[in-house]
C-alpha atoms as a PDB file:
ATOM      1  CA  UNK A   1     192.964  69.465  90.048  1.00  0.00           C
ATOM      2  CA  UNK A   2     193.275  72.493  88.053  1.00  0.00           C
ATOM      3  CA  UNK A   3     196.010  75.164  88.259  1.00  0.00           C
ATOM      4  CA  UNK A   4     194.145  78.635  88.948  1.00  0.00           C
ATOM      5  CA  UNK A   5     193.802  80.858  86.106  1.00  0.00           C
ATOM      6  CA  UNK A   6     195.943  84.135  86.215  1.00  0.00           C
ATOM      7  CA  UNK A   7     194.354  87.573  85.746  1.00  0.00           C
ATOM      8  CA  UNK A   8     194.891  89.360  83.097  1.00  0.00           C
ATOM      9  CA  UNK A   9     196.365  92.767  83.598  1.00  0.00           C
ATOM     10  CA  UNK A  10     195.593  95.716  82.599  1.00  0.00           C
ATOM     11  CA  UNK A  11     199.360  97.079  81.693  1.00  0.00           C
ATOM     12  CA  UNK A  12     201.232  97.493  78.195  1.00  0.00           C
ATOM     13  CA  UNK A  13     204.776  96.847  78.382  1.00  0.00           C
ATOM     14  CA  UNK A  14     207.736  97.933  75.716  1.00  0.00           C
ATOM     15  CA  UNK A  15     211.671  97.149  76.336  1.00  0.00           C
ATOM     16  CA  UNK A  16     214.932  99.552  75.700  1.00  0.00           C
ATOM     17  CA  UNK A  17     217.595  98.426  73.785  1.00  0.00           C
ATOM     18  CA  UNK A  18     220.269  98.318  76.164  1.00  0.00           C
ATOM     19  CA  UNK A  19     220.038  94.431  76.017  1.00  0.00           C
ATOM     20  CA  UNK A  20     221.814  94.650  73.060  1.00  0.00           C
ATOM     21  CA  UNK A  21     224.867  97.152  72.001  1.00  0.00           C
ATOM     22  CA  UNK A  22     224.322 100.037  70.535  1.00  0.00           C
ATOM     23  CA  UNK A  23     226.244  98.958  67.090  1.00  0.00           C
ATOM     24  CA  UNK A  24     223.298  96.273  67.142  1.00  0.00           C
ATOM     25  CA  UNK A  25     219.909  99.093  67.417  1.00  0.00           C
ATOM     26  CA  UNK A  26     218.321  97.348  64.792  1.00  0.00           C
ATOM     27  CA  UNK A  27     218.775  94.042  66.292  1.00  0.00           C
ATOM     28  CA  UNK A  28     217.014  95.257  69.233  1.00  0.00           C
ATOM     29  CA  UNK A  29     214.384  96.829  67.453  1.00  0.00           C
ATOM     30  CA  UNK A  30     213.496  93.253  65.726  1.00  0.00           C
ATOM     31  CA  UNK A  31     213.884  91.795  68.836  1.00  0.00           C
ATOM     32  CA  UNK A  32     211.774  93.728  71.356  1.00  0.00           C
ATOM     33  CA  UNK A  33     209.017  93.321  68.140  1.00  0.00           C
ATOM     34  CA  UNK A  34     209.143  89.695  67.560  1.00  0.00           C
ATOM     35  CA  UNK A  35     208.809  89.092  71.956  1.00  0.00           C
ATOM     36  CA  UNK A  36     205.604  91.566  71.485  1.00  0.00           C
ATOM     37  CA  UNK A  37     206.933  94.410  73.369  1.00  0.00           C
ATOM     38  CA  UNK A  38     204.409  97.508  73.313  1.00  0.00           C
ATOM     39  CA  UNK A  39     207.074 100.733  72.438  1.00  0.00           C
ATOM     40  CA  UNK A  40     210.750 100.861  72.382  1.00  0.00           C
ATOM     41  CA  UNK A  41     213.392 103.015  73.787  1.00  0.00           C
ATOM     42  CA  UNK A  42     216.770 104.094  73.158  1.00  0.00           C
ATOM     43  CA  UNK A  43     219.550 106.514  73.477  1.00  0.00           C
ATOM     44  CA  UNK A  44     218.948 110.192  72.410  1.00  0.00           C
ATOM     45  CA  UNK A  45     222.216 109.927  71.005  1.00  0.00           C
ATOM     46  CA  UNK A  46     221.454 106.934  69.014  1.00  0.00           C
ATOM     47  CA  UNK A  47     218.794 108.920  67.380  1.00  0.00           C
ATOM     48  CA  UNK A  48     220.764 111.433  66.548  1.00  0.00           C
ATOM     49  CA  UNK A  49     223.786 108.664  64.722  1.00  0.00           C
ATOM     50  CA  UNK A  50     220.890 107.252  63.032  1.00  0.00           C
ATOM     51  CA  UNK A  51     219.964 110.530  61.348  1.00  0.00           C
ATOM     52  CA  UNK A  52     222.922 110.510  58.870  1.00  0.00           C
ATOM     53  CA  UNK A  53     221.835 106.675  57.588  1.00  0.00           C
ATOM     54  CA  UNK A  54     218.177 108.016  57.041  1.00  0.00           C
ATOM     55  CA  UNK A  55     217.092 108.248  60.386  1.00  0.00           C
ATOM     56  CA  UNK A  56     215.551 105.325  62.981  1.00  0.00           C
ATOM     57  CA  UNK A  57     211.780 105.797  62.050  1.00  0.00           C
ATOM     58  CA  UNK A  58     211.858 103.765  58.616  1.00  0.00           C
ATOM     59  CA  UNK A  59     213.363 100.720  60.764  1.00  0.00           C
ATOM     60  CA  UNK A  60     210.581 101.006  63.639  1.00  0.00           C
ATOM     61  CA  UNK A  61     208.329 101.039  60.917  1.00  0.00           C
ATOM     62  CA  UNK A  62     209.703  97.889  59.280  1.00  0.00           C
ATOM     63  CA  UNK A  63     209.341  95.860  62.368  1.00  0.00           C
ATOM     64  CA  UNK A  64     205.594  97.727  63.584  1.00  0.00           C
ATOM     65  CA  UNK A  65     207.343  99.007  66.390  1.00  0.00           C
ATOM     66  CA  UNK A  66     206.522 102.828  68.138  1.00  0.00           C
ATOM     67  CA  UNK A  67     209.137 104.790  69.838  1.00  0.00           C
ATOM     68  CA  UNK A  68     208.342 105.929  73.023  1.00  0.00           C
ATOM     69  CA  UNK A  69     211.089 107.529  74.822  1.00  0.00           C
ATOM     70  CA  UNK A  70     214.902 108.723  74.297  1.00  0.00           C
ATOM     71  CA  UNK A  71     217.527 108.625  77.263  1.00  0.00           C
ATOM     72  CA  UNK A  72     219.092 111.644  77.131  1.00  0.00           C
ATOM     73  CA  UNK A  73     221.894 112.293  79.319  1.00  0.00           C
ATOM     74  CA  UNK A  74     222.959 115.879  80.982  1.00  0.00           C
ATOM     75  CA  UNK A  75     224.928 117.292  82.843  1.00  0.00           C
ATOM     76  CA  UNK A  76     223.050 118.380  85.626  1.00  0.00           C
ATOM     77  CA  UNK A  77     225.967 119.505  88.122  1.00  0.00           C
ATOM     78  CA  UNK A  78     228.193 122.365  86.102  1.00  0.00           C
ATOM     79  CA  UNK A  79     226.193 125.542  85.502  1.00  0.00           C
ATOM     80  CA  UNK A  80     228.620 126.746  83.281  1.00  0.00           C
ATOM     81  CA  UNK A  81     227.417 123.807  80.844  1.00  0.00           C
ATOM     82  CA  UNK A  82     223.725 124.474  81.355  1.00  0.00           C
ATOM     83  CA  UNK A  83     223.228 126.720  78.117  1.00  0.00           C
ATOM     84  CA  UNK A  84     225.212 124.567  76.316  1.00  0.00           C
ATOM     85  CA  UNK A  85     223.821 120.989  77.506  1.00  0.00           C
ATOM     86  CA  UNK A  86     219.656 122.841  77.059  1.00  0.00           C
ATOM     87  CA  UNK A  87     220.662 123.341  73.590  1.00  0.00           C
ATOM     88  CA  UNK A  88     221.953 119.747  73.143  1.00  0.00           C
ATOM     89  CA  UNK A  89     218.138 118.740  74.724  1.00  0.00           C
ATOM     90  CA  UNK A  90     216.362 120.809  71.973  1.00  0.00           C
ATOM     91  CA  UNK A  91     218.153 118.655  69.290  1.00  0.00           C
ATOM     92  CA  UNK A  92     217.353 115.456  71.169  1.00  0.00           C
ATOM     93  CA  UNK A  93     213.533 116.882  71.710  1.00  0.00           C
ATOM     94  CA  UNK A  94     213.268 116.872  67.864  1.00  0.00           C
ATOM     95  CA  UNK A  95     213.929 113.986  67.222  1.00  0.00           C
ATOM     96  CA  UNK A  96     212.259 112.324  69.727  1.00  0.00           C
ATOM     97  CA  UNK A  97     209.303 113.921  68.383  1.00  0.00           C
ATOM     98  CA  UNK A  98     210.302 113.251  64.887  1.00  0.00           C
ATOM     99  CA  UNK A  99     210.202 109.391  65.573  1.00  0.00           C
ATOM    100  CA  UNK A 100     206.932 109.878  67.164  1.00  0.00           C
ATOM    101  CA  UNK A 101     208.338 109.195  70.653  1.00  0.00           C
ATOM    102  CA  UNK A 102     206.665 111.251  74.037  1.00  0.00           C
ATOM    103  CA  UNK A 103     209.386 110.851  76.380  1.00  0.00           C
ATOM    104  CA  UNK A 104     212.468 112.551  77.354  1.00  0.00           C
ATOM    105  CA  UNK A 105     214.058 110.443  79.716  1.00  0.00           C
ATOM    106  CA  UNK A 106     216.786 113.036  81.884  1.00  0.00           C
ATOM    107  CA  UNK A 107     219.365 111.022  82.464  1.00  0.00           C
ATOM    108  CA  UNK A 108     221.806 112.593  85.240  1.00  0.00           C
ATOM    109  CA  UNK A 109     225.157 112.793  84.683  1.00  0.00           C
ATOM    110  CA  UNK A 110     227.992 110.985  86.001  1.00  0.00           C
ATOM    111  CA  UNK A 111     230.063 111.531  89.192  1.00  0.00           C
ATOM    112  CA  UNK A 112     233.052 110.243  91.743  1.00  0.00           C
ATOM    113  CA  UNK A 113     230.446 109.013  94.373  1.00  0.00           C
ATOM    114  CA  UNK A 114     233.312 108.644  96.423  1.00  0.00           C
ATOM    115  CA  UNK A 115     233.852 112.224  96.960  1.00  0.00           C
ATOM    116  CA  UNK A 116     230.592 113.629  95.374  1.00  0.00           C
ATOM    117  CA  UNK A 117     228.490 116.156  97.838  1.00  0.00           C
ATOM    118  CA  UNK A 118     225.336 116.085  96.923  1.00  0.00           C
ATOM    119  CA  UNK A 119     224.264 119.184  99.190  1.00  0.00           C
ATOM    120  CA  UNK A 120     226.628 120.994  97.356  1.00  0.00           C
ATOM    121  CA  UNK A 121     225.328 120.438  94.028  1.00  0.00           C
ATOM    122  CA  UNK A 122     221.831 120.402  95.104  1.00  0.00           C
ATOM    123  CA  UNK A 123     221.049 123.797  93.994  1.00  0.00           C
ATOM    124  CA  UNK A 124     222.430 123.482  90.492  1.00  0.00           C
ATOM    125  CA  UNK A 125     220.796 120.110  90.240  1.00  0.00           C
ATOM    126  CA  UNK A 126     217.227 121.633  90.851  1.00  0.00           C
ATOM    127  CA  UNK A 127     217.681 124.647  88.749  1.00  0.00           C
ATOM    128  CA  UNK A 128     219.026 122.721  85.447  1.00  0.00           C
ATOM    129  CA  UNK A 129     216.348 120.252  86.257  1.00  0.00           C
ATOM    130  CA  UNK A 130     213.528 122.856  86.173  1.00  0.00           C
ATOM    131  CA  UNK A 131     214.697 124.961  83.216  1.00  0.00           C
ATOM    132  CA  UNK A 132     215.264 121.797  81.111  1.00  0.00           C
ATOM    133  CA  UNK A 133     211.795 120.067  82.427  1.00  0.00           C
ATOM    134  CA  UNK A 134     210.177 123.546  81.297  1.00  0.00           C
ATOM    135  CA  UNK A 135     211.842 123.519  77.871  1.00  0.00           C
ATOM    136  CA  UNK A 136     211.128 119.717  77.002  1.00  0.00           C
ATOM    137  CA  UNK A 137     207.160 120.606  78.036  1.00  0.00           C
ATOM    138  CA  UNK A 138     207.479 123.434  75.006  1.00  0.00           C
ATOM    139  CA  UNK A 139     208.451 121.156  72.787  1.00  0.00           C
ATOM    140  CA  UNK A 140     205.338 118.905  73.969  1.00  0.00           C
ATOM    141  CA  UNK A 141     207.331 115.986  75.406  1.00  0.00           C
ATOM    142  CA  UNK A 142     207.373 114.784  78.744  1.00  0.00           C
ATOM    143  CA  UNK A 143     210.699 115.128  80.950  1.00  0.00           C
ATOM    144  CA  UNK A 144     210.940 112.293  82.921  1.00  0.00           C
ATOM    145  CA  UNK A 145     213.806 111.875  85.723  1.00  0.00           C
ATOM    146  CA  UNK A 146     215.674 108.601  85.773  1.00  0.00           C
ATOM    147  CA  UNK A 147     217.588 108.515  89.030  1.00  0.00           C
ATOM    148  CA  UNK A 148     220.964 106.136  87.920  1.00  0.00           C
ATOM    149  CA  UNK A 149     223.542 104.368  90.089  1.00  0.00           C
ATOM    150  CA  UNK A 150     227.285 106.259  89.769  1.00  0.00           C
ATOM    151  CA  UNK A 151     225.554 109.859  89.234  1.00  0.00           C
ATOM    152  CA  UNK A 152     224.986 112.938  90.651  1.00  0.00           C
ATOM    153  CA  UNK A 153     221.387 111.482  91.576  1.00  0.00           C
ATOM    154  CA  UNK A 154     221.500 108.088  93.141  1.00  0.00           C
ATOM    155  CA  UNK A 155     220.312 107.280  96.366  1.00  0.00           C
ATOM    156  CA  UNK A 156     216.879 107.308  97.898  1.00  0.00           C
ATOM    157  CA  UNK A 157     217.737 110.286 100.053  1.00  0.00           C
ATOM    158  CA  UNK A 158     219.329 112.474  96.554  1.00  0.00           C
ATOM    159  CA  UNK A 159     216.169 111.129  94.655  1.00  0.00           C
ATOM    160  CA  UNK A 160     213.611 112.339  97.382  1.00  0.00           C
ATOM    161  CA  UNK A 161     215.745 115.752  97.784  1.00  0.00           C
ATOM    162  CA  UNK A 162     215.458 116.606  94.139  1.00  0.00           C
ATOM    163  CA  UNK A 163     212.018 115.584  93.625  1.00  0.00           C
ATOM    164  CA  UNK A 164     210.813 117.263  96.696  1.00  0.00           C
ATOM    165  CA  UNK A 165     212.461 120.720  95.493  1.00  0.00           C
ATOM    166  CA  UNK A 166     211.843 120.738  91.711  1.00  0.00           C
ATOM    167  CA  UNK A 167     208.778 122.166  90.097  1.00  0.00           C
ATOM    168  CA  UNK A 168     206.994 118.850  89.637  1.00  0.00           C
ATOM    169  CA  UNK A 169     204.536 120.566  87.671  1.00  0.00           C
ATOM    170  CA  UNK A 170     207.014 120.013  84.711  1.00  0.00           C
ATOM    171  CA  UNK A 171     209.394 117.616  85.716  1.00  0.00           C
ATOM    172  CA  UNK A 172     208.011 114.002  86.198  1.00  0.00           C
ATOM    173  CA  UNK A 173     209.785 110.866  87.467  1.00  0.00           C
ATOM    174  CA  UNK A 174     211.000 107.587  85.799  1.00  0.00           C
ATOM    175  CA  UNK A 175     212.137 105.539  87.976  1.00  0.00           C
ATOM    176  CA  UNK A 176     214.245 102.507  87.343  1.00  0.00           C
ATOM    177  CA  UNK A 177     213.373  99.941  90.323  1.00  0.00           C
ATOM    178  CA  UNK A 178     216.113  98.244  89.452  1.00  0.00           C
ATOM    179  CA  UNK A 179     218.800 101.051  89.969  1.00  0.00           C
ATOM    180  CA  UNK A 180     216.918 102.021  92.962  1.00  0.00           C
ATOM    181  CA  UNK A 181     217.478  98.435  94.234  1.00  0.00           C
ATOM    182  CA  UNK A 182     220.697  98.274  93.596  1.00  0.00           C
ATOM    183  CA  UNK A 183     221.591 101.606  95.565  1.00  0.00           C
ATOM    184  CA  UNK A 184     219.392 100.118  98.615  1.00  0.00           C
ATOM    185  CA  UNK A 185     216.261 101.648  98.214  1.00  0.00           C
ATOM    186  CA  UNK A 186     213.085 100.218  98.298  1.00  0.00           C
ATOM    187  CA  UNK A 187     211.666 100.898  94.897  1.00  0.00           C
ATOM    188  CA  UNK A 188     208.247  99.661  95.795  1.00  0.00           C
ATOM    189  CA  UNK A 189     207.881 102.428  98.436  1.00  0.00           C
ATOM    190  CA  UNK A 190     209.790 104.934  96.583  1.00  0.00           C
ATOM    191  CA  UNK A 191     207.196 104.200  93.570  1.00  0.00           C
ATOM    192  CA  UNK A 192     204.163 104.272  95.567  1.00  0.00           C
ATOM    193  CA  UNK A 193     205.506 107.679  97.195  1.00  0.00           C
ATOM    194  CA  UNK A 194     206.469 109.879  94.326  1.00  0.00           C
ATOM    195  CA  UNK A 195     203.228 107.834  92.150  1.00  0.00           C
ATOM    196  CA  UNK A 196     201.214 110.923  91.144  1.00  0.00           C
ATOM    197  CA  UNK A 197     204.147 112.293  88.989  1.00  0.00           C
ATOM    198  CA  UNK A 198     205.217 108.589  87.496  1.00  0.00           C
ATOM    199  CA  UNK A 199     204.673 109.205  83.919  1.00  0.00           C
ATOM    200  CA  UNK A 200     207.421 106.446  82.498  1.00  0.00           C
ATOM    201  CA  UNK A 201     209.377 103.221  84.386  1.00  0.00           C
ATOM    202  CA  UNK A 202     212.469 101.073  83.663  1.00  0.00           C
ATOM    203  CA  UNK A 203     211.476  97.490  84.894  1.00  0.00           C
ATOM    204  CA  UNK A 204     214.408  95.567  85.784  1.00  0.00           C
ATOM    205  CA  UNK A 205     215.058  93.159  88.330  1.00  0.00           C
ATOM    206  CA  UNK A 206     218.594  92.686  90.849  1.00  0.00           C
ATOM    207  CA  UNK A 207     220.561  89.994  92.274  1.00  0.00           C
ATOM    208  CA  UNK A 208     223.935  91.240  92.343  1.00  0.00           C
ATOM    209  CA  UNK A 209     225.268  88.265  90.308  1.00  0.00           C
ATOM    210  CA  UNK A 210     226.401  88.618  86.875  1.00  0.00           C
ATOM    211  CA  UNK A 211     229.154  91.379  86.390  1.00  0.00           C
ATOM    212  CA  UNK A 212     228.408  91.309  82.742  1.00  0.00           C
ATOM    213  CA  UNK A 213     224.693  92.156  83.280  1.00  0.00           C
ATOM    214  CA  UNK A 214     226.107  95.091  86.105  1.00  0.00           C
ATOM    215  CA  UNK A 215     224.334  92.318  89.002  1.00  0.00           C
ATOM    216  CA  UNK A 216     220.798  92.414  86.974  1.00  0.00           C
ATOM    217  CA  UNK A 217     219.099  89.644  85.961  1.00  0.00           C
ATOM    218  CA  UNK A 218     215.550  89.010  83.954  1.00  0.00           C
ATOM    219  CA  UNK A 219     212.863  89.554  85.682  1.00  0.00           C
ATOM    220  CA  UNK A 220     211.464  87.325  88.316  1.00  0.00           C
ATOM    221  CA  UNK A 221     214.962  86.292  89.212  1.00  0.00           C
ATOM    222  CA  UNK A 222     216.330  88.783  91.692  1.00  0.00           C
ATOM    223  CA  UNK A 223     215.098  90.532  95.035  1.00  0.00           C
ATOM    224  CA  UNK A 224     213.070  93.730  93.250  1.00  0.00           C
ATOM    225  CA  UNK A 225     209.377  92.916  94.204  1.00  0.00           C
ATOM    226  CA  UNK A 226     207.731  93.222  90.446  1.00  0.00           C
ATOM    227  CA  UNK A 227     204.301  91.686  90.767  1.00  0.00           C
ATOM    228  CA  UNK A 228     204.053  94.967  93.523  1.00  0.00           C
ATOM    229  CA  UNK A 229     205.621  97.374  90.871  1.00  0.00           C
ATOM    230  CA  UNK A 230     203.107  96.275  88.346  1.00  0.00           C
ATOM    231  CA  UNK A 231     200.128  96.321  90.729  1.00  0.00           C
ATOM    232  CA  UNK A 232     201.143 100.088  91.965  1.00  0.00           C
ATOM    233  CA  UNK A 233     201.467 100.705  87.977  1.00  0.00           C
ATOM    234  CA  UNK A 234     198.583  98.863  86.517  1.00  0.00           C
ATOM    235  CA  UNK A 235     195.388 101.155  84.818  1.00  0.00           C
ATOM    236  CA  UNK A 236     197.456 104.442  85.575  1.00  0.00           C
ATOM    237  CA  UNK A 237     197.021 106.424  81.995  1.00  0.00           C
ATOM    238  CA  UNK A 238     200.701 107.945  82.016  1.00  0.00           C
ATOM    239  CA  UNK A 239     202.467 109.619  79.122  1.00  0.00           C
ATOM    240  CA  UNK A 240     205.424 106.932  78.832  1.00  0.00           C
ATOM    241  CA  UNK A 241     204.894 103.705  79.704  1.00  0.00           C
ATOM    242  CA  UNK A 242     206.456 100.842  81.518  1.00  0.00           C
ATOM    243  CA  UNK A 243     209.832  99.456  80.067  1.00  0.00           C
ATOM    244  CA  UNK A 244     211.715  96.000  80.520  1.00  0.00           C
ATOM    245  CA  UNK A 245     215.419  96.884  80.895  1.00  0.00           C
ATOM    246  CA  UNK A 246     218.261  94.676  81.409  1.00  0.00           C
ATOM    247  CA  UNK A 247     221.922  95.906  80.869  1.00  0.00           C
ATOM    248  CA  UNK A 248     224.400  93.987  79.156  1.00  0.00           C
ATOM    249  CA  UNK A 249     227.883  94.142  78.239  1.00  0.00           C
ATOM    250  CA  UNK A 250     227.193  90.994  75.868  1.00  0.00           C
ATOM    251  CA  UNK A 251     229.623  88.441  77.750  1.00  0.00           C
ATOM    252  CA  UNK A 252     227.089  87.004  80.180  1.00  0.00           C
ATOM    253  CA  UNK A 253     228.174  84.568  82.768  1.00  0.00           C
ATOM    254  CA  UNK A 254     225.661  82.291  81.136  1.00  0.00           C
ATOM    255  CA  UNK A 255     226.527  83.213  77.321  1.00  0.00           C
ATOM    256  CA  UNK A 256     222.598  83.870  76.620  1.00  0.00           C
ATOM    257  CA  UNK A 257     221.845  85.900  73.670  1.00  0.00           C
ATOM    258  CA  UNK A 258     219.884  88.958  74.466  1.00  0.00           C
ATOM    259  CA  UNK A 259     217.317  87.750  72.927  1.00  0.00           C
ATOM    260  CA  UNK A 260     217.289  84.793  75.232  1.00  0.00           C
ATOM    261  CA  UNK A 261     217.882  87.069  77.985  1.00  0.00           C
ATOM    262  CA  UNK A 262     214.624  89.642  76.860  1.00  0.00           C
ATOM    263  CA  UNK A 263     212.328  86.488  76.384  1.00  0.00           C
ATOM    264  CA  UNK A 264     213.550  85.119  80.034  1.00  0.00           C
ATOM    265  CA  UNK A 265     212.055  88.316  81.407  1.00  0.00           C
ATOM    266  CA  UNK A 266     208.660  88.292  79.217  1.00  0.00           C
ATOM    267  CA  UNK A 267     207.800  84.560  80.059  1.00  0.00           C
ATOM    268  CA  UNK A 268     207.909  85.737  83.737  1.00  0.00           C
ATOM    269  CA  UNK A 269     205.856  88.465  83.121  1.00  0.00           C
ATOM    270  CA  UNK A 270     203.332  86.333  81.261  1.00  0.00           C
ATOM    271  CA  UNK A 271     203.153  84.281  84.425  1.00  0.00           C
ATOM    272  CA  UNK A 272     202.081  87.493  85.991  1.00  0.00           C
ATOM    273  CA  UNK A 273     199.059  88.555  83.379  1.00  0.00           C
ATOM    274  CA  UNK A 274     201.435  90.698  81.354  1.00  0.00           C
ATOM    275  CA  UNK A 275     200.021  89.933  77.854  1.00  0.00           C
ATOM    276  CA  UNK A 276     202.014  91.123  74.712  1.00  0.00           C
ATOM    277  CA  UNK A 277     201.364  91.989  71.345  1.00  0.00           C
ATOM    278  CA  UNK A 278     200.962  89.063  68.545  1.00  0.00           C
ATOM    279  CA  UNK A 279     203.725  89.154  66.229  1.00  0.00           C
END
C-alpha cells in the first residue's frame, strides 16, 4: 500500500533572521539560503549598521539570496515624535529599496499593557499610521502592519480597530499568526477577514513552551492551524511574501542550533507541499 502523494503548492516561502542574533545577520543569511528559503528579512535597523561595513546587499548576493522586507519599528503612540520617527522611516525606505527589498514592515511600538488604553491612543495610532503608510507608498514600498504582542497594537479587538479606521488604500496588513495566537486570537479568521489587504505574513507556530523561543516552536508543533494559513495564502500575487519566523534568545530548552531549529520548521512544511529552492 502506497502512502498518498502530497500536492504541490503553489506558495514561495522566505524566513527572517530573528532565529539567529542580530551580531550573527550573516549567519542567517547563509542559513535561510542553504534550507532554500525564497527572500529574507531583517531589521531596518540592521540595514542601516550594515551600511558602515559596505552595506548588506554584497552578502545577499554572496549567498543568492533577495531581500524582501525590513521591520521597522515606530512609535506610533506620541505625536510629538511623529515628525521625527517619519523621518527615521525615509532612511529605512532607502535602504530597503537600496537592497532591492519591497516591504516596510510597521512595527508598533512598545507599551505597559498593564495600564495601556488603547481608546486613548487610538486616534494618534490611526493618524501616524496613515501619514507613514502614505509616505512609504512615495517611496514605492509597501507598508505593511505587523500587529506584535507587548505593543500599542496587540489584540484582535486593537488589530480590527486600527485596520477598520486607517486608509487601507495605503496601509496593508502583515500579520504574524503566531503573535496573534499568542494574544488569543484566531489568526486563521483574522487572516481570512482582513485577506484583501494581506500583502506580507510572519509564519510562526505557538505552544507556550520554551521561554527561550518566547513559547514558539517550529512549525507544525504548536496549536496555530498552518496547513489553513497556507491554503487562505496560496496563489494570492501579494507584494511581500510569506515568512517563517521563529524567535530566539539562543538558549533553547532543547540547545538546537537555529539552524536546526529553521530546518525543523521547513521539513514540516515540505510535508505540506511547500517546495523550496535547490541550493
Amino acid at each position: 500500500m502506497f502512502a498518498a502523494k502530497v500536492k504541490k503548492r503553489k506558495i514561495h516561502i522566505g524566513y527572517t533572521g530573528i532565529t539567529w542574533s542580530n551580531r550573527q545577520l550573516e549567519d542567517a543569511i547563509a542559513g535561510a539560503a542553504s534550507l532554500g528559503f525564497y527572500r529574507f528579512e531583517t531589521f531596518g535597523d540592521n540595514l542601516m549598521q550594515g551600511e558602515a561595513r559596505g552595506g548588506l546587499l554584497p552578502v545577499l548576493q554572496q549567498h543568492n539570496l533577495q531581500l524582501i522586507s525590513g521591520y521597522c519599528s515606530i512609535n506610533l503612540t506620541d505625536p510629538t515624535q511623529r515628525a521625527t520617527e517619519l523621518a527615521k522611516a525615509d532612511k529605512y525606505c532607502e535602504l530597503i529599496k537600496k537592497n532591492n527589498g519591497r516591504i516596510y514592515v510597521v512595527g508598533p511600538n512598545g507599551v505597559n499593557r498593564s495600564t495601556y488604553d488603547f481608546a486613548a491612543n487610538k486616534a494618534n495610532i490611526v493618524e501616524t499610521l496613515n501619514e507613514l503608510a502614505k509616505r512609504v507608498d512615495g517611496h514605492g514600498l509597501t507598508p505593511a502592519l505587523h500587529q506584535h504582542t507587548g505593543t500599542c497594537i496587540e489584540s484582535r479587538d486593537e488589530t480590527y480597530g486600527v485596520l477598520d479606521a486607517a486608509d487601507t488604500k495605503h496601509l496593508k496588513f502583515g500579520p504574524d499568526v503566531g503573535q496573534l495566537t499568542k494574544g488569543g486570537a484566531d489568526a486563521v479568521q483574522v487572516v481570512k477577514d482582513f485577506l484583501p489587504i494581506v500583502e506580507h505574513m510572519h509564519l510562526k507556530d505557538y505552544n507556550g513552551k520554551d521561554p527561550h523561543l518566547a513559547g514558539y516552536c517550529p512549525l507544525g508543533q504548536g496549536v496555530v492551524n498552518v496547513p489553513a494559513i497556507l491554503d487562505l495564502m496560496e496563489g494570492r500575487k501579494i507584494s511581500g511574501m510569506v515568512m517563517g519566523e521563529l524567535d530566539n534568545d539562543g538558549r533553547s530548552l532543547s540547545q538546537k542550533s537555529p539552524e536546526e531549529l529553521v530546518k525543523e520548521s521547513r521539513d514540516y512544511l515540505e510535508t505540506l507541499g511547500v517546495q523550496f529552492r535547490s541550493t
